[in-house]
C-alpha atoms as a PDB file:
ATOM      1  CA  UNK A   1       0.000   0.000   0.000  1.00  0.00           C
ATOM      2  CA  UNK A   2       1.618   3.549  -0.931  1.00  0.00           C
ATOM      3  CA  UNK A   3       0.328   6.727  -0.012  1.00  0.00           C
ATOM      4  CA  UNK A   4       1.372   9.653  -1.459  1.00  0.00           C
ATOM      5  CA  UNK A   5       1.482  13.286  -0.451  1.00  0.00           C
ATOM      6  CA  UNK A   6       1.852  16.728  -1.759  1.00  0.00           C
ATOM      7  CA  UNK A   7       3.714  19.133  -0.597  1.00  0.00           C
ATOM      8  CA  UNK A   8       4.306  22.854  -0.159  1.00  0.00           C
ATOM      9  CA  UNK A   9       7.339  24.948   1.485  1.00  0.00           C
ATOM     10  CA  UNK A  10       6.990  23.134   4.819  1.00  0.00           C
ATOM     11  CA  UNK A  11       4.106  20.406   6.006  1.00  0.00           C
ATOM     12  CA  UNK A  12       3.322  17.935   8.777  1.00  0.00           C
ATOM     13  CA  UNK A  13       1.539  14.504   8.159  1.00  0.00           C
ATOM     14  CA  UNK A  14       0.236  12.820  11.094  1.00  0.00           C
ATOM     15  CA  UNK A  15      -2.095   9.961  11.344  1.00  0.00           C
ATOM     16  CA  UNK A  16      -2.323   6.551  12.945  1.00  0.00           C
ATOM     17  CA  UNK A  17      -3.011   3.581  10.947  1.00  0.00           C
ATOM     18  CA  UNK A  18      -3.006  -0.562  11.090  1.00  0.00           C
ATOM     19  CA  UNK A  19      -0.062  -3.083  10.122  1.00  0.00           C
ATOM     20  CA  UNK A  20      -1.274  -6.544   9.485  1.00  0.00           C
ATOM     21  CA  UNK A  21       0.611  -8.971   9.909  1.00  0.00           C
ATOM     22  CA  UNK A  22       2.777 -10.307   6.905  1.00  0.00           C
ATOM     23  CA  UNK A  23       2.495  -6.854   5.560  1.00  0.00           C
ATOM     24  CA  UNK A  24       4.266  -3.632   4.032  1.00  0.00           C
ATOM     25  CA  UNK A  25       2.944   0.079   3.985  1.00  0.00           C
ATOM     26  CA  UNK A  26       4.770   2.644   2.690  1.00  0.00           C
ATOM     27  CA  UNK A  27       4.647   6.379   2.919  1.00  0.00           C
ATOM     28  CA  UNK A  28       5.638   8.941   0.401  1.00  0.00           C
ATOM     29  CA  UNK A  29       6.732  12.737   0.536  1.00  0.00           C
ATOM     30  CA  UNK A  30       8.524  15.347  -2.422  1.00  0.00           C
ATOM     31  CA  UNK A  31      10.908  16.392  -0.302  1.00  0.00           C
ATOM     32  CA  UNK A  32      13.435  19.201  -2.208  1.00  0.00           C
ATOM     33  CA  UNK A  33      17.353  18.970  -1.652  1.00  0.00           C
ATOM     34  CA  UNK A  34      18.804  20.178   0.947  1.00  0.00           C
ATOM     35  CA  UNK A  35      15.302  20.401   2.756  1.00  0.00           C
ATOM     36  CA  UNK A  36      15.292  19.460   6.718  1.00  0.00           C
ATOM     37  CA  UNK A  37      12.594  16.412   7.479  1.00  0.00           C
ATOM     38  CA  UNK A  38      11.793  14.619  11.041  1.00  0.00           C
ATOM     39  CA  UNK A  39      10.498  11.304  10.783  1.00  0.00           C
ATOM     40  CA  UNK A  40       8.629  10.229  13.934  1.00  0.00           C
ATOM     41  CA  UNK A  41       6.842   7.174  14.586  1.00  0.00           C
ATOM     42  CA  UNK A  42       5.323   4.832  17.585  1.00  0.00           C
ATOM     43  CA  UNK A  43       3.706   1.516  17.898  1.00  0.00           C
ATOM     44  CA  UNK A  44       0.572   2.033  19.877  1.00  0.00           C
ATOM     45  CA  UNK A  45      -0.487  -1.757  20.322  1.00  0.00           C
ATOM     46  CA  UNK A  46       0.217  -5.269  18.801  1.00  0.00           C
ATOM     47  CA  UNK A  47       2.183  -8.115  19.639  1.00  0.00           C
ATOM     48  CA  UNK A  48       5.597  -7.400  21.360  1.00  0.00           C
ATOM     49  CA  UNK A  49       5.052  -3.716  20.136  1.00  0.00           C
ATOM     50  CA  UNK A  50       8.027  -3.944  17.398  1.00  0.00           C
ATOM     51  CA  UNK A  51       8.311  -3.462  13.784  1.00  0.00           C
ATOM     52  CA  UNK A  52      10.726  -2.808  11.437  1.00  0.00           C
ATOM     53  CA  UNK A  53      11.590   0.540   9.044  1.00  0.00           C
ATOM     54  CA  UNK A  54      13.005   1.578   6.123  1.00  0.00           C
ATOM     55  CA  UNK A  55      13.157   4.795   4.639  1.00  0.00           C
ATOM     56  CA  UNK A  56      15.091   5.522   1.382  1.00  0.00           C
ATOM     57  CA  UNK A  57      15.836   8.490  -1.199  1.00  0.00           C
ATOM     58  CA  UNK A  58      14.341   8.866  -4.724  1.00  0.00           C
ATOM     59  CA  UNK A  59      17.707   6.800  -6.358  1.00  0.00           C
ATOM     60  CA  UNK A  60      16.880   4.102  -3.546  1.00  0.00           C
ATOM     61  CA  UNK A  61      19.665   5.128  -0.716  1.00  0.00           C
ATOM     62  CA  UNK A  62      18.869   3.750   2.629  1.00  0.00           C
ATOM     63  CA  UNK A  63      18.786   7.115   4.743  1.00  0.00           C
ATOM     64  CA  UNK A  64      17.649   5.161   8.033  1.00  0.00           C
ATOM     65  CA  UNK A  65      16.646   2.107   8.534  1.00  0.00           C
ATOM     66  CA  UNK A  66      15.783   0.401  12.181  1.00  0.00           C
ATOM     67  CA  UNK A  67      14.392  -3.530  13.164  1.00  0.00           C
ATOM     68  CA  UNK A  68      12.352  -5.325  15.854  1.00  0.00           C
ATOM     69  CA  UNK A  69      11.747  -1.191  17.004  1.00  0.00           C
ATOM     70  CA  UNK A  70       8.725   0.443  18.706  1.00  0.00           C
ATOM     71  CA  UNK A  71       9.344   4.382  18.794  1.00  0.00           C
ATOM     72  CA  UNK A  72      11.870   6.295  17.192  1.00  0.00           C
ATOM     73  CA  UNK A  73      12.529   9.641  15.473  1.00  0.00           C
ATOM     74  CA  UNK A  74      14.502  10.167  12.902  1.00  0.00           C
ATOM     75  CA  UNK A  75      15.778  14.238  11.951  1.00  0.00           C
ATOM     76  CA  UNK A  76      17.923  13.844   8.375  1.00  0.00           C
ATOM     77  CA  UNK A  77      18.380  16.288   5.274  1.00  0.00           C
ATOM     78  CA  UNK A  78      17.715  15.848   2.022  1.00  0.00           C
ATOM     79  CA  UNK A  79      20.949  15.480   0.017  1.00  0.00           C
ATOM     80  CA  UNK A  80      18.860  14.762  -3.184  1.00  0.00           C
ATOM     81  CA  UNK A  81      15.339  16.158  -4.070  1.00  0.00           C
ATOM     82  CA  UNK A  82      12.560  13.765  -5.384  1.00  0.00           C
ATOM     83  CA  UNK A  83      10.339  11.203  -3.388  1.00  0.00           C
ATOM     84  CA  UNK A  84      11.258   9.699   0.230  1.00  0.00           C
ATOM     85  CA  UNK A  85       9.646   6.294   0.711  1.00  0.00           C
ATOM     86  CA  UNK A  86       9.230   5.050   4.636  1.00  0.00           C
ATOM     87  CA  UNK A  87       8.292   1.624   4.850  1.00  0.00           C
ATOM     88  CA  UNK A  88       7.019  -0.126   7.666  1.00  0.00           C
ATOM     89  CA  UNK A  89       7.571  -4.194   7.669  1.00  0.00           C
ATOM     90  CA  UNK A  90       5.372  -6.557  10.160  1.00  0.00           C
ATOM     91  CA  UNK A  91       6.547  -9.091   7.902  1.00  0.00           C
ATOM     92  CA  UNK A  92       8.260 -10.833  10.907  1.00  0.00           C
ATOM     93  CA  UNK A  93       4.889 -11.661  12.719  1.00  0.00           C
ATOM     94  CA  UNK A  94       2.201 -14.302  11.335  1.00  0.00           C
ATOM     95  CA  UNK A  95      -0.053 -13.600  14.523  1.00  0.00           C
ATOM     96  CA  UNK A  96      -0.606 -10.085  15.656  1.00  0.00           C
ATOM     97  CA  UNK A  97      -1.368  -7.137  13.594  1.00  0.00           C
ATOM     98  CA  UNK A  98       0.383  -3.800  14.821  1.00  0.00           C
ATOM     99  CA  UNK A  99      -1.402  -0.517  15.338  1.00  0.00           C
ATOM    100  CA  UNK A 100       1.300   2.325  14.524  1.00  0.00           C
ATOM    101  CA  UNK A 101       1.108   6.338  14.618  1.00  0.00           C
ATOM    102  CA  UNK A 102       3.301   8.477  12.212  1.00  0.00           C
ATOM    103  CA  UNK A 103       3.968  12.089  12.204  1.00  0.00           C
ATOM    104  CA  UNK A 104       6.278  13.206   9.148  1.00  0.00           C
ATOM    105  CA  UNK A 105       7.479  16.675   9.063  1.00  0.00           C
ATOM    106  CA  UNK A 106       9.030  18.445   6.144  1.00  0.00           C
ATOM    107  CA  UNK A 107      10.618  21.860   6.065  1.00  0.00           C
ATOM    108  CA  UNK A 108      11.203  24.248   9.233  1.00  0.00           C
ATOM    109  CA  UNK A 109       8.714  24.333  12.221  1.00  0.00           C
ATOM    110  CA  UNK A 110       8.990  27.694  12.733  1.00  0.00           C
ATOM    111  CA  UNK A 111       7.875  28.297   8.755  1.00  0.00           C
ATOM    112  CA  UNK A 112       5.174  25.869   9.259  1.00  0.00           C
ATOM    113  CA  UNK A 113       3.847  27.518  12.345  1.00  0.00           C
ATOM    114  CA  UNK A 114       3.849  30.949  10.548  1.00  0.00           C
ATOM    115  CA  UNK A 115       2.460  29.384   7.198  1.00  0.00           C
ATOM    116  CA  UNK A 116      -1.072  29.093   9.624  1.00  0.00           C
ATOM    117  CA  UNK A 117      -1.214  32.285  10.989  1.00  0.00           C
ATOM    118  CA  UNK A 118      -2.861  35.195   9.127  1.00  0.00           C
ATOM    119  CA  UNK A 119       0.675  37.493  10.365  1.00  0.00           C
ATOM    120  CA  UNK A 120       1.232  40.170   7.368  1.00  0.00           C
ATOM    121  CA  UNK A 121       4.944  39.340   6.592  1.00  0.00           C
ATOM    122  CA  UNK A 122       4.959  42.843   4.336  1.00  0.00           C
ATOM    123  CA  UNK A 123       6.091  45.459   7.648  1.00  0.00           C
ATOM    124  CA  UNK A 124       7.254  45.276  10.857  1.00  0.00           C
ATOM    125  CA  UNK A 125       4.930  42.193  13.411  1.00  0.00           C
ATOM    126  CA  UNK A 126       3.019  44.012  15.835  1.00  0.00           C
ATOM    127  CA  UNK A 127       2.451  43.038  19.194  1.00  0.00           C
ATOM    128  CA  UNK A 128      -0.535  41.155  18.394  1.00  0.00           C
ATOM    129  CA  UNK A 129       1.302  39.366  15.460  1.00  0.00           C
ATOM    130  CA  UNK A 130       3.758  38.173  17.990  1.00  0.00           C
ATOM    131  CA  UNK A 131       1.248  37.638  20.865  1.00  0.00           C
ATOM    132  CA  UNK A 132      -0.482  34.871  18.103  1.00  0.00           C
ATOM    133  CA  UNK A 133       2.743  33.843  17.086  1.00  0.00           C
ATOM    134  CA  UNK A 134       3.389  32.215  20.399  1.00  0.00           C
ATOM    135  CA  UNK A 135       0.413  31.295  21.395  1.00  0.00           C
ATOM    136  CA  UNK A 136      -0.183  29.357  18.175  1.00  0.00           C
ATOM    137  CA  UNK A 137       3.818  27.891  18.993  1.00  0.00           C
ATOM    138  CA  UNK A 138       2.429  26.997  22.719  1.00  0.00           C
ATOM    139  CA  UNK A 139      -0.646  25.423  21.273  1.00  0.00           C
ATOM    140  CA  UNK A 140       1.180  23.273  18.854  1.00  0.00           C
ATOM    141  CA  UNK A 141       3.461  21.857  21.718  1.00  0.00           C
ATOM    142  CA  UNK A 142       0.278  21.330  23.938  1.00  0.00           C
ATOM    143  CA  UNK A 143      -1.161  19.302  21.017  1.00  0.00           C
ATOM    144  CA  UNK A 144       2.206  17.311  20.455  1.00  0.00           C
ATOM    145  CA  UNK A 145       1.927  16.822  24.283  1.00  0.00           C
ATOM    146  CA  UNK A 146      -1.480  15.399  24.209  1.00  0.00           C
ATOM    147  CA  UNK A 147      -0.979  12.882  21.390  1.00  0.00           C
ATOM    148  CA  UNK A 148       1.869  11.596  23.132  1.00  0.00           C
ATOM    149  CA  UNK A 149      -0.037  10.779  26.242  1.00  0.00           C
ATOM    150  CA  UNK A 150      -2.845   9.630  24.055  1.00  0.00           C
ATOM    151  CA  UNK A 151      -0.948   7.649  22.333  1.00  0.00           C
ATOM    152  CA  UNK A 152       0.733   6.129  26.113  1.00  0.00           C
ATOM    153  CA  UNK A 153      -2.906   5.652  27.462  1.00  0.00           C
ATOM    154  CA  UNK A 154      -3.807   3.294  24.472  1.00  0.00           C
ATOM    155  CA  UNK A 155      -0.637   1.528  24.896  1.00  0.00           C
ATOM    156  CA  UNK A 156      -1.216   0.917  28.706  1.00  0.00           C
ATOM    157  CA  UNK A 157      -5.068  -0.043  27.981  1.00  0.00           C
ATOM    158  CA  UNK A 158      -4.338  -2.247  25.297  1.00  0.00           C
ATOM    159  CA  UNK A 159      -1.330  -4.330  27.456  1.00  0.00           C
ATOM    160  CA  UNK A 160      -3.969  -4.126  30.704  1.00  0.00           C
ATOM    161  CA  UNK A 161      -6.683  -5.982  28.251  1.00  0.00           C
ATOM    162  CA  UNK A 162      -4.869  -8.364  26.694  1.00  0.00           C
ATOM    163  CA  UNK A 163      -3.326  -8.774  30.814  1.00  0.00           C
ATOM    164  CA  UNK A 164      -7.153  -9.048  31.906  1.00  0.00           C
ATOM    165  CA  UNK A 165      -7.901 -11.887  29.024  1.00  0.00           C
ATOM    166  CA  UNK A 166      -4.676 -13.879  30.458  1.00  0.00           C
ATOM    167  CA  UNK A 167      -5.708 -13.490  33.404  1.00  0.00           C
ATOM    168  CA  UNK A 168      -9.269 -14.669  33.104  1.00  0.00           C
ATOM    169  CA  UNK A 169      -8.115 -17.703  30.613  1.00  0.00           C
ATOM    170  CA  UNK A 170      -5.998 -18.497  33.675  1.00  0.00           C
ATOM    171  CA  UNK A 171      -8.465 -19.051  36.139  1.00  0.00           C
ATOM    172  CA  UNK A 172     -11.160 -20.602  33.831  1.00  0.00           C
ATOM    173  CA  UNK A 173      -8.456 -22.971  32.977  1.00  0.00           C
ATOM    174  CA  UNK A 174      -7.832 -22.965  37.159  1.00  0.00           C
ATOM    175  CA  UNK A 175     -10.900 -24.115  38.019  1.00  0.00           C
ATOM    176  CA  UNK A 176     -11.413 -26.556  35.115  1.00  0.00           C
ATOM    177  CA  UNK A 177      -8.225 -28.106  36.503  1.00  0.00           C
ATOM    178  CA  UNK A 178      -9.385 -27.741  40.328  1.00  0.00           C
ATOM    179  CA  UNK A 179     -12.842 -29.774  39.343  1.00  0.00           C
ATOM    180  CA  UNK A 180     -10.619 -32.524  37.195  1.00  0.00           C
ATOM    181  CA  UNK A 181      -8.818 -33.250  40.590  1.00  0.00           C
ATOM    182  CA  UNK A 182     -12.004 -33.224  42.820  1.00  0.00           C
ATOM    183  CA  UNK A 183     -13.494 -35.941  40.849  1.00  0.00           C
ATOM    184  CA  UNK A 184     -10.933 -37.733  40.637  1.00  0.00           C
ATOM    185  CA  UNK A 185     -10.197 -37.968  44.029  1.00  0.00           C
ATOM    186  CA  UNK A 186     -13.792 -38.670  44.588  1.00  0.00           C
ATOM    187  CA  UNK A 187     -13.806 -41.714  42.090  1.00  0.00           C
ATOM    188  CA  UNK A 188     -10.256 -42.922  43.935  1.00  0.00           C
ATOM    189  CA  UNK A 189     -11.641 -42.860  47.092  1.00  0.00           C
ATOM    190  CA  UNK A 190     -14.512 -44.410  46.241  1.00  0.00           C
ATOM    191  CA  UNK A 191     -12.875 -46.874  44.459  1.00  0.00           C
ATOM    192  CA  UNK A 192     -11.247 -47.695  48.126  1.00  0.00           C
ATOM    193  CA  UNK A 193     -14.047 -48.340  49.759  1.00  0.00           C
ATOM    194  CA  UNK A 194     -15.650 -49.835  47.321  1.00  0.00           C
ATOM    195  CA  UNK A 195     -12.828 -52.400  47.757  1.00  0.00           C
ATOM    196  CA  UNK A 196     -12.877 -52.659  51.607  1.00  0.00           C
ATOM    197  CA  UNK A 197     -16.512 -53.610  51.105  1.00  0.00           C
ATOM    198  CA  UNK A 198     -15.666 -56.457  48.541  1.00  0.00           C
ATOM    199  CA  UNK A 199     -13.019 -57.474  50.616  1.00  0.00           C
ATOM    200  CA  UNK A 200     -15.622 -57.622  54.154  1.00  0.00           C
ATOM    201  CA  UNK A 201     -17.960 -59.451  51.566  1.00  0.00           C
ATOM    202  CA  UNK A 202     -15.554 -61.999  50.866  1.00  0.00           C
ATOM    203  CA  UNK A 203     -14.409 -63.046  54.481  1.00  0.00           C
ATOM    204  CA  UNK A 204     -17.954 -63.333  55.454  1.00  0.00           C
ATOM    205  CA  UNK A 205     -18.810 -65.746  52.568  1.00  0.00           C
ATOM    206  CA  UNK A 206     -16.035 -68.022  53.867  1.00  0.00           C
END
């Protein structure tokens, strides 16, 4: 599967999406040369919360590459211009399907930041131009800030479910075990006196 995304001076893709297992997605971005790009990415649940990456340059150059990883960020420049492929491999698992969030970020922040504010660049910022300026940069980290622990709190609900289905398999398969034993020790020991009376009914005969 290959997405593919269009680009202007700077941009930030972010979005969360599924791995199955046996499987290969791949991203796309035009990134220009000599153009600054973060790569950031997190498994949020699925198996032993590991995959594996690859991301390579338009003439196929393996700019990073990382296995068996959950969480990672990766800052590079663009020596060549043309389109950046990230691939992400759960190739390695024939069980459990991974759930993985990716935020790709090409270009400067601080452009980016100022690219969404309506701040006339032709004079001098006013106060107000600054005063949005930083709230909109104060905003942007709260929001980075939240996905983050979003992005924990799935993590921790998804190990404490698959913890509570253990658990509960565990003690069904307890109990089945516990009732196994209690028969059978009833049927042993009455097996034993069920002997003891043969035995009685024997003596007496003779």
């Amino acid at each position: 599967m290959y997405l593919f995304l269009l680009l202007g001076i700077a941009s930030s893709t972010e979005l969360t999406f599924e791995l199955e297992q046996r499987s290969i997605q791949c991203f796309m971005e035009d990134i220009p040369k000599g153009e600054q790009s973060i790569l950031e990415f997190q498994v949020v649940t699925g198996g032993k919360l590991d995959i594996d990456i690859e991301l390579k340059d338009s003439e196929d150059n393996i700019v990073y590459e990382k296995r068996r990883t959950s969480y990672d960020q990766a800052p590079f420049t663009a020596k060549i211009g043309g389109i950046y492929k990230a691939c992400f491999s759960n190739k390695f698992s024939s069980i459990s399907h991974k759930v993985v969030y990716l935020d790709w970020l090409v270009g400067d922040i601080d452009e980016l930041e100022r690219h969404d504010l309506p701040i006339n660049e032709e004079g001098p910022l006013s106060k107000a131009d600054i005063s949005a300026e930083n709230v909109h940069s104060n905003m942007r980290k709260v929001r980075d800030y939240q996905t983050h622990h979003r992005l924990r709190e799935a993590s921790g609900r998804s190990f404490a479910e698959q913890l509570y289905t253990k658990i509960h398999f565990w003690g069904f398969l307890q109990s089945i075990i516990m009732v196994l034993v209690s028969l059978s020790h009833v049927v042993i020991l009455r097996s034993f006196f069920q002997d003891r009376a043969d035995q009685k009914h024997r003596l007496a005969r003779t």
